[in-house]
Protein backbone atom coordinates (compact mmCIF):
# COMPACT_ATOMS: atom_id res chain seq x y z
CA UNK A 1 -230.16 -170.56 -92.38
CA UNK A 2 -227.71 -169.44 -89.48
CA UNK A 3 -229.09 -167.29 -86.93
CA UNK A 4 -227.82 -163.89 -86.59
CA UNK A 5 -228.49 -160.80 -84.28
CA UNK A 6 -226.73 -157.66 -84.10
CA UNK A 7 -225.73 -156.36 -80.67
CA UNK A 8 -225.70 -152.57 -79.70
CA UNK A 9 -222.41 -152.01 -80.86
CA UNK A 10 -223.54 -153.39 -84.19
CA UNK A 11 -221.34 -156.41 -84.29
CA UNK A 12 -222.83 -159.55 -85.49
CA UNK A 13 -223.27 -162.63 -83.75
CA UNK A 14 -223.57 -165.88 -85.82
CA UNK A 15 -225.64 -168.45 -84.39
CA UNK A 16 -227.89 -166.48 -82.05
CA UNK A 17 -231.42 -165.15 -82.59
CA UNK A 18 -232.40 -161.50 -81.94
CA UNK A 19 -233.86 -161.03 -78.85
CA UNK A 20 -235.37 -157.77 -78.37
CA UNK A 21 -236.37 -157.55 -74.96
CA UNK A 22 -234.31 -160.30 -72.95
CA UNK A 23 -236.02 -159.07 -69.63
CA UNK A 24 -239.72 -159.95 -70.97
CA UNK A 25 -238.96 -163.62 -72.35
CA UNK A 26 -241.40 -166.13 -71.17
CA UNK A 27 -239.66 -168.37 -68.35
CA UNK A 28 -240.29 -171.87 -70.91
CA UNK A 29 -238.51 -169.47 -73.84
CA UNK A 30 -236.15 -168.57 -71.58
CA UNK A 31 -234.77 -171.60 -70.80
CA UNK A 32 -234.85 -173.06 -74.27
CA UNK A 33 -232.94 -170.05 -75.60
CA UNK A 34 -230.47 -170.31 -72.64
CA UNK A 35 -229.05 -173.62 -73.93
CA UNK A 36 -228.16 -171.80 -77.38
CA UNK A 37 -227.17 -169.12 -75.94
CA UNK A 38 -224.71 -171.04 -73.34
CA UNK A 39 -223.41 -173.22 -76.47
CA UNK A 40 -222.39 -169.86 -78.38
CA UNK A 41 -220.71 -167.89 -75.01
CA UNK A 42 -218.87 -171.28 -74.59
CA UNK A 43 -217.07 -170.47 -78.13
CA UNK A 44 -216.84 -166.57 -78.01
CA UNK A 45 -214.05 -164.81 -76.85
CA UNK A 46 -214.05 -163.41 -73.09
CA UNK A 47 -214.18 -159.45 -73.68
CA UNK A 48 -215.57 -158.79 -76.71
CA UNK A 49 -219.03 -157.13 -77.91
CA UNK A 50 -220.01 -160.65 -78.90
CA UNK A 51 -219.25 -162.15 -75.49
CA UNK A 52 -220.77 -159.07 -73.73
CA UNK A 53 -223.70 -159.69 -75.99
CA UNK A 54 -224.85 -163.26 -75.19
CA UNK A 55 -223.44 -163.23 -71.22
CA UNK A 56 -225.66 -159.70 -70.93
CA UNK A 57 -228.94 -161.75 -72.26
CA UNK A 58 -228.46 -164.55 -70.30
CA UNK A 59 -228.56 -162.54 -67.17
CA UNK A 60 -231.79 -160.36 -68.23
CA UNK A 61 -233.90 -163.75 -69.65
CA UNK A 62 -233.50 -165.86 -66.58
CA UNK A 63 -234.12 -162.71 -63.96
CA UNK A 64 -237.26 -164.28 -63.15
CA UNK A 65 -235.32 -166.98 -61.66
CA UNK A 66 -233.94 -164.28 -58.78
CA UNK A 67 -237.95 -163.02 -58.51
CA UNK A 68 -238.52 -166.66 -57.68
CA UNK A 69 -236.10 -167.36 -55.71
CA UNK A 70 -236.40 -164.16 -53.75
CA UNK A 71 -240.36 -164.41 -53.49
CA UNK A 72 -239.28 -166.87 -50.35
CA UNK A 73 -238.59 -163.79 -48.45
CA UNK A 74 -241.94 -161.57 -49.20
CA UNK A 75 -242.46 -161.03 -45.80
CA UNK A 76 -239.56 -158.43 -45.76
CA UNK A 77 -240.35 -154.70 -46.10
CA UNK A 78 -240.51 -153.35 -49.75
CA UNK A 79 -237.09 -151.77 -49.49
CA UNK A 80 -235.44 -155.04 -48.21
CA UNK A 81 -236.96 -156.84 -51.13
CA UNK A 82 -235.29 -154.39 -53.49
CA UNK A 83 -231.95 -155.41 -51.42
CA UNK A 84 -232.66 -158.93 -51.62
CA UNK A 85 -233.39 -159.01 -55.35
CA UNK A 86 -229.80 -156.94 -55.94
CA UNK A 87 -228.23 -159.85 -54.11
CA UNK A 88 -229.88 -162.38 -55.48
CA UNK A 89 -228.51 -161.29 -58.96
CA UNK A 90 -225.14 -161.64 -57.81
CA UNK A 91 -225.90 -165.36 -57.37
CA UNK A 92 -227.25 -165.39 -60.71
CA UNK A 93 -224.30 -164.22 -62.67
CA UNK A 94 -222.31 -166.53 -60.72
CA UNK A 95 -224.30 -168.94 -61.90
CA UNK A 96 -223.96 -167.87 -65.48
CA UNK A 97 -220.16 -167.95 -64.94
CA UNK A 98 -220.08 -171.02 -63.96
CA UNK A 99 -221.90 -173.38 -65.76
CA UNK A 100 -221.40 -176.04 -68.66
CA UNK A 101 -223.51 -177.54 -70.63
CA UNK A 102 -221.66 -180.85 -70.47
CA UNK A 103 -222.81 -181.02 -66.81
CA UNK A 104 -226.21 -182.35 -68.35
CA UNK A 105 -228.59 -180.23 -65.93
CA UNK A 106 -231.34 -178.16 -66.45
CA UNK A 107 -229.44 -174.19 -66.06
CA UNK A 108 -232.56 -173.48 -63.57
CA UNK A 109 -231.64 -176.26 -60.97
CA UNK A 110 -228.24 -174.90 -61.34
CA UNK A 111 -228.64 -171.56 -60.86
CA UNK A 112 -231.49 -171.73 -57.70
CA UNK A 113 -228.91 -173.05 -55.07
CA UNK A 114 -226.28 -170.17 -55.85
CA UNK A 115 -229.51 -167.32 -56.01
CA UNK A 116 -230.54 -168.50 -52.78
CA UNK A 117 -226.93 -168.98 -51.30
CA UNK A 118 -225.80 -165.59 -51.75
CA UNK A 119 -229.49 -164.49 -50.41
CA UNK A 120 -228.97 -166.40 -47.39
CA UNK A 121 -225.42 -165.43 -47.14
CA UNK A 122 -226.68 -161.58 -47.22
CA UNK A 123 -229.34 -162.43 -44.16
CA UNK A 124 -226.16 -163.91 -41.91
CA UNK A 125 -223.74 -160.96 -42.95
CA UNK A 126 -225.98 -158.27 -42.36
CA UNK A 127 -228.68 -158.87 -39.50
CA UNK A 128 -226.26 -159.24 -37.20
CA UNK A 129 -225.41 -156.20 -35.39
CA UNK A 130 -222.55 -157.29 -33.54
CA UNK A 131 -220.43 -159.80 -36.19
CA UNK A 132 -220.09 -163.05 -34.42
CA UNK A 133 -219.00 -166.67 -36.50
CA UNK A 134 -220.96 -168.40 -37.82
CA UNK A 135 -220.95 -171.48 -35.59
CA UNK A 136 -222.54 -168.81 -32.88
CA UNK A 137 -225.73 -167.49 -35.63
CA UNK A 138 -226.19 -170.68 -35.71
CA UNK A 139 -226.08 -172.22 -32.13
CA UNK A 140 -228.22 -169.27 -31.80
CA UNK A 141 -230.87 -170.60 -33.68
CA UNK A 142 -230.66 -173.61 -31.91
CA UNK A 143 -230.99 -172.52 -28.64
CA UNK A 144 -234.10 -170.13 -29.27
CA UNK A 145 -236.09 -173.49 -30.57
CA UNK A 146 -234.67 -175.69 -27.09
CA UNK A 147 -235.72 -172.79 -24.98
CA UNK A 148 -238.85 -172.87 -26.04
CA UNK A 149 -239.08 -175.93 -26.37
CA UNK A 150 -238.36 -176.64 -22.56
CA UNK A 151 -240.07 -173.17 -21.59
CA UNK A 152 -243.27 -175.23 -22.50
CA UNK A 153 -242.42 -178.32 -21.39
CA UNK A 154 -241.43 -177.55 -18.02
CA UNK A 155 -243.61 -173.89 -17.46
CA UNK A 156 -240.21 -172.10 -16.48
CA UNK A 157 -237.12 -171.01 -17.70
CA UNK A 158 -235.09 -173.65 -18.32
CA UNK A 159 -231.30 -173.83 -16.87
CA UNK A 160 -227.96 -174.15 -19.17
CA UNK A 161 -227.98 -177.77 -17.89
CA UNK A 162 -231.14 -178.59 -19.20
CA UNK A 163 -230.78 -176.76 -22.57
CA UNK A 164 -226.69 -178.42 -22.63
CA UNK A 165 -229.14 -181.96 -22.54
CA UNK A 166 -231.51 -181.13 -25.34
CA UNK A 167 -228.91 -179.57 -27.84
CA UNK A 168 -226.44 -182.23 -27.31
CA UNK A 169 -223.58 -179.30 -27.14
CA UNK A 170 -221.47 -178.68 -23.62
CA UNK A 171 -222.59 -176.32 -21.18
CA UNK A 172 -220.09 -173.51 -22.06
CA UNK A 173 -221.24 -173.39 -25.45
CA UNK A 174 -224.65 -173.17 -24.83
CA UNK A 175 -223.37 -170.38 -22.35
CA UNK A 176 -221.61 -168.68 -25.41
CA UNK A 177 -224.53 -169.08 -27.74
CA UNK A 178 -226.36 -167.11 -25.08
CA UNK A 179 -224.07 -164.32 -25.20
CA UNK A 180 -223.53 -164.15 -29.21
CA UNK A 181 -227.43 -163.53 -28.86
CA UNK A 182 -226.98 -160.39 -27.97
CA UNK A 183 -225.34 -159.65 -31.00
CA UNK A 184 -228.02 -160.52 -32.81
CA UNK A 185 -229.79 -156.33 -31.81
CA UNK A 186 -228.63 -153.26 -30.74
CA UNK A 187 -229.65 -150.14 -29.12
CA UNK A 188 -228.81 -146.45 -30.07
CA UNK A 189 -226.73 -145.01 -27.01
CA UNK A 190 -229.22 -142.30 -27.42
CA UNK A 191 -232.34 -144.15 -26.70
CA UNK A 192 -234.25 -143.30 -23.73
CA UNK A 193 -234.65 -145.69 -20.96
CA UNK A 194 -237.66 -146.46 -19.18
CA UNK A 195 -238.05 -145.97 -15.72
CA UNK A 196 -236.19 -142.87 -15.04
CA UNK A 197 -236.61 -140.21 -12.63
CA UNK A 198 -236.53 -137.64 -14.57
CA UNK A 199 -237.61 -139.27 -18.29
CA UNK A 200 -234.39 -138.24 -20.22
CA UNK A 201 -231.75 -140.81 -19.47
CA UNK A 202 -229.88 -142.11 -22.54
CA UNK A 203 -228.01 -145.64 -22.55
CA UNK A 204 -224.91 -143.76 -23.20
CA UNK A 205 -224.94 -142.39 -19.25
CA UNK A 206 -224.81 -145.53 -17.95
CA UNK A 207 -222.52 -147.38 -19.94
CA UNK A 208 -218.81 -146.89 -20.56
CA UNK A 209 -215.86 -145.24 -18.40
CA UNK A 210 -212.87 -142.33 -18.82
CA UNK A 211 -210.26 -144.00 -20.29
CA UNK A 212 -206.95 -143.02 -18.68
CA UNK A 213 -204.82 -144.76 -21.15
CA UNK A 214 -205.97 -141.84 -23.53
CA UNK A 215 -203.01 -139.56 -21.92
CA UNK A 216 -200.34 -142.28 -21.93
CA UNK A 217 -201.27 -141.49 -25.54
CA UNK A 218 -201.09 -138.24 -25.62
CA UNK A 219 -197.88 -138.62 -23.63
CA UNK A 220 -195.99 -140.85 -26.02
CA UNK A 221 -196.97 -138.92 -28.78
CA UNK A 222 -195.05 -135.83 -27.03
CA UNK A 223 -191.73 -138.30 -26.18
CA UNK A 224 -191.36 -139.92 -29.83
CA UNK A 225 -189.42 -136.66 -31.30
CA UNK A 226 -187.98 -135.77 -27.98
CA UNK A 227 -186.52 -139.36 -27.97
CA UNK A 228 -185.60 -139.29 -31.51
CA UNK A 229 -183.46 -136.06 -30.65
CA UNK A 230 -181.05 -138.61 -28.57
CA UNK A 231 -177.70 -139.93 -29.77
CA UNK A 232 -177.63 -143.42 -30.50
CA UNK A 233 -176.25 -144.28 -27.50
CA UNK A 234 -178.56 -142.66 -25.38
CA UNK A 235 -181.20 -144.04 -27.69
CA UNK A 236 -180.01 -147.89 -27.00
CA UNK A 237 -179.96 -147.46 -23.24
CA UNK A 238 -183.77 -146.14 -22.92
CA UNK A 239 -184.20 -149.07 -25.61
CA UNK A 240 -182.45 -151.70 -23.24
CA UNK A 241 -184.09 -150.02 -20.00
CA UNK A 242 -187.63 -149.51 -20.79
CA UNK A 243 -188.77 -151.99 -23.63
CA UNK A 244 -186.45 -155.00 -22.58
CA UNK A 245 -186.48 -154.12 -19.35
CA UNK A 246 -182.61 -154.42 -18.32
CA UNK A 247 -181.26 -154.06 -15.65
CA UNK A 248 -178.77 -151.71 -14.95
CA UNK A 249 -175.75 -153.87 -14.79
CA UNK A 250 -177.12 -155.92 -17.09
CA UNK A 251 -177.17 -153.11 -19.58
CA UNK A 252 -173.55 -152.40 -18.16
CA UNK A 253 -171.91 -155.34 -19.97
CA UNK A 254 -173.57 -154.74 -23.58
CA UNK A 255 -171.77 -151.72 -23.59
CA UNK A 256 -168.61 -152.74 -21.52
CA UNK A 257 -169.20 -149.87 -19.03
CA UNK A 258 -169.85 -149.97 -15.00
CA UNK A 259 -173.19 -150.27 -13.64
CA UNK A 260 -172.63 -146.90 -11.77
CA UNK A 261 -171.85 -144.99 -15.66
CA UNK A 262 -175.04 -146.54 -16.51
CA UNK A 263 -177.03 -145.03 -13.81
CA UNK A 264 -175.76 -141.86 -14.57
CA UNK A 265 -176.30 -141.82 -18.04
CA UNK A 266 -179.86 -142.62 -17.56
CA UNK A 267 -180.38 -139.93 -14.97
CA UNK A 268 -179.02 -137.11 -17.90
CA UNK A 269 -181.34 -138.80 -20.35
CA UNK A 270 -184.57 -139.29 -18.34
CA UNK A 271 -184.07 -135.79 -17.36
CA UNK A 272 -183.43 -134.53 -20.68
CA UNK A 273 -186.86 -135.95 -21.41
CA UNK A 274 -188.54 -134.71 -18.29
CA UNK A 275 -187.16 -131.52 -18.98
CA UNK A 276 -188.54 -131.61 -22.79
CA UNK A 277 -192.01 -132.84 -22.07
CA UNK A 278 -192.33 -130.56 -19.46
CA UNK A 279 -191.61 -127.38 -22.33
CA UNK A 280 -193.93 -129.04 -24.78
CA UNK A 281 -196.71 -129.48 -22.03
């Protein structure tokens, strides 16, 4: 007798059996009913209750598979793990996606590499605080076990030379694998530092600098309609003059006037422009 179930739309599914509770499947179940439930999404139709049906129980019956996968990582806090587990489900339906039964592998030894994957690939997006590549996180890693490594060996801190000779990488990388460190943590600009005379300095007070490229910004924000105001003309010599910085008489013979009927022409329009920014200021 076919096998039928009924899904929660009450559409019936030929072929597979009713699973109640996908979730609380044993893992052996789980992965016998995978393989007939893999051979029937392979012949549904991608968007209907039926699909839905068997893709949705595939991804509840092998969730133990993410619990496994993400029990590697139990020393994180509670609320990590919750993160971690999330994640890790992402690399499950991938999984689920992707696979075919006529790869002839067990859906579990599939499915592992892309749980962990996108767990690992969560750990390198987001524990950085400062985003550096990749080749950097993991130079990084590198030089922490070298330094050590030669912090023992020799009872000091050892030099970029020495640590260049261990990892087999130049000395300027090992230089900027040093530096992406520091990405690696950050500090609130309101933390209070240590050492203070008076116990309430922040990070933020000694750290940074008054831009004074803030009021060219202000400044050209003020010019644009004052500049836009111009007649085409006057438009294309402030063009020529100030962004490709022609000269005078070089400006002259584009528009097949003397260098001194330049000059004057700019005078009217820079003043113009003084003249305006000075009412708007």
């Amino acid at each position: 007798m076919a096998l039928m179930t009924t899904t929660a739309a009450g559409t019936r599914v030929p072929g597979l059996p009713d699973v109640a509770d996908p979730s609380k499947v044993a893992p052996k179940d789980a992965r016998d009913l995978s393989r007939l439930f893999f051979g029937q999404l392979a012949t549904l139709e991608e968007g209907t209750p039926e699909y839905s049906y068997a893709r949705n129980t595939l991804i509840e019956m092998n969730m133990s598979l993410v619990r496994y996968a993400a029990g590697r990582f139990r020393s994180r806090g509670p609320e990590e793990m919750e993160d971690i587990v999330q994640v890790g489900m992402i690399g499950l339906i991938k999984a689920i996606d992707r696979f075919e039964l006529s790869r002839e592998a067990e859906f579990t030894s599939f499915a592992i590499p892309y749980i962990v994957g996108e767990i690992k690939r969560f750990f390198r997006d987001t524990t950085w605080a400062v985003h550096v590549p990749r080749r950097l996180q993991e130079a990084r890693v590198q030089l922490a076990r070298a330094t050590e490594e030669l912090r023992g060996r020799l009872d000091r801190e050892p030099t970029v030379k020495e640590l260049s000779e261990l990892m087999s990488l130049p000395e300027d990388e090992v230089r900027e694998a040093r530096l992406a460190s520091n990405g690696y943590n950050s500090s609130s600009l309101d933390a209070t530092l240590g050492g203070s005379q008076d116990g309430e300095a922040a990070l933020q007070d000694f750290i940074g600098a008054e831009d004074t490229a803030l009021e060219l910004v202000e400044d050209f924000h003020a010019l644009a309609p004052l500049i836009a105001e111009l007649d085409e003309r006057d438009r294309q010599i402030i063009h020529m003059r100030f962004v490709e910085e022609l000269t005078q008489a070089q400006i002259g013979e584009r528009l097949g006037v003397s260098q001194m009927h330049v000059s004057r022409l700019l005078s009217r329009c820079l003043a113009r422009l003084r003249e305006g920014m000075l009412t708007t200021g």
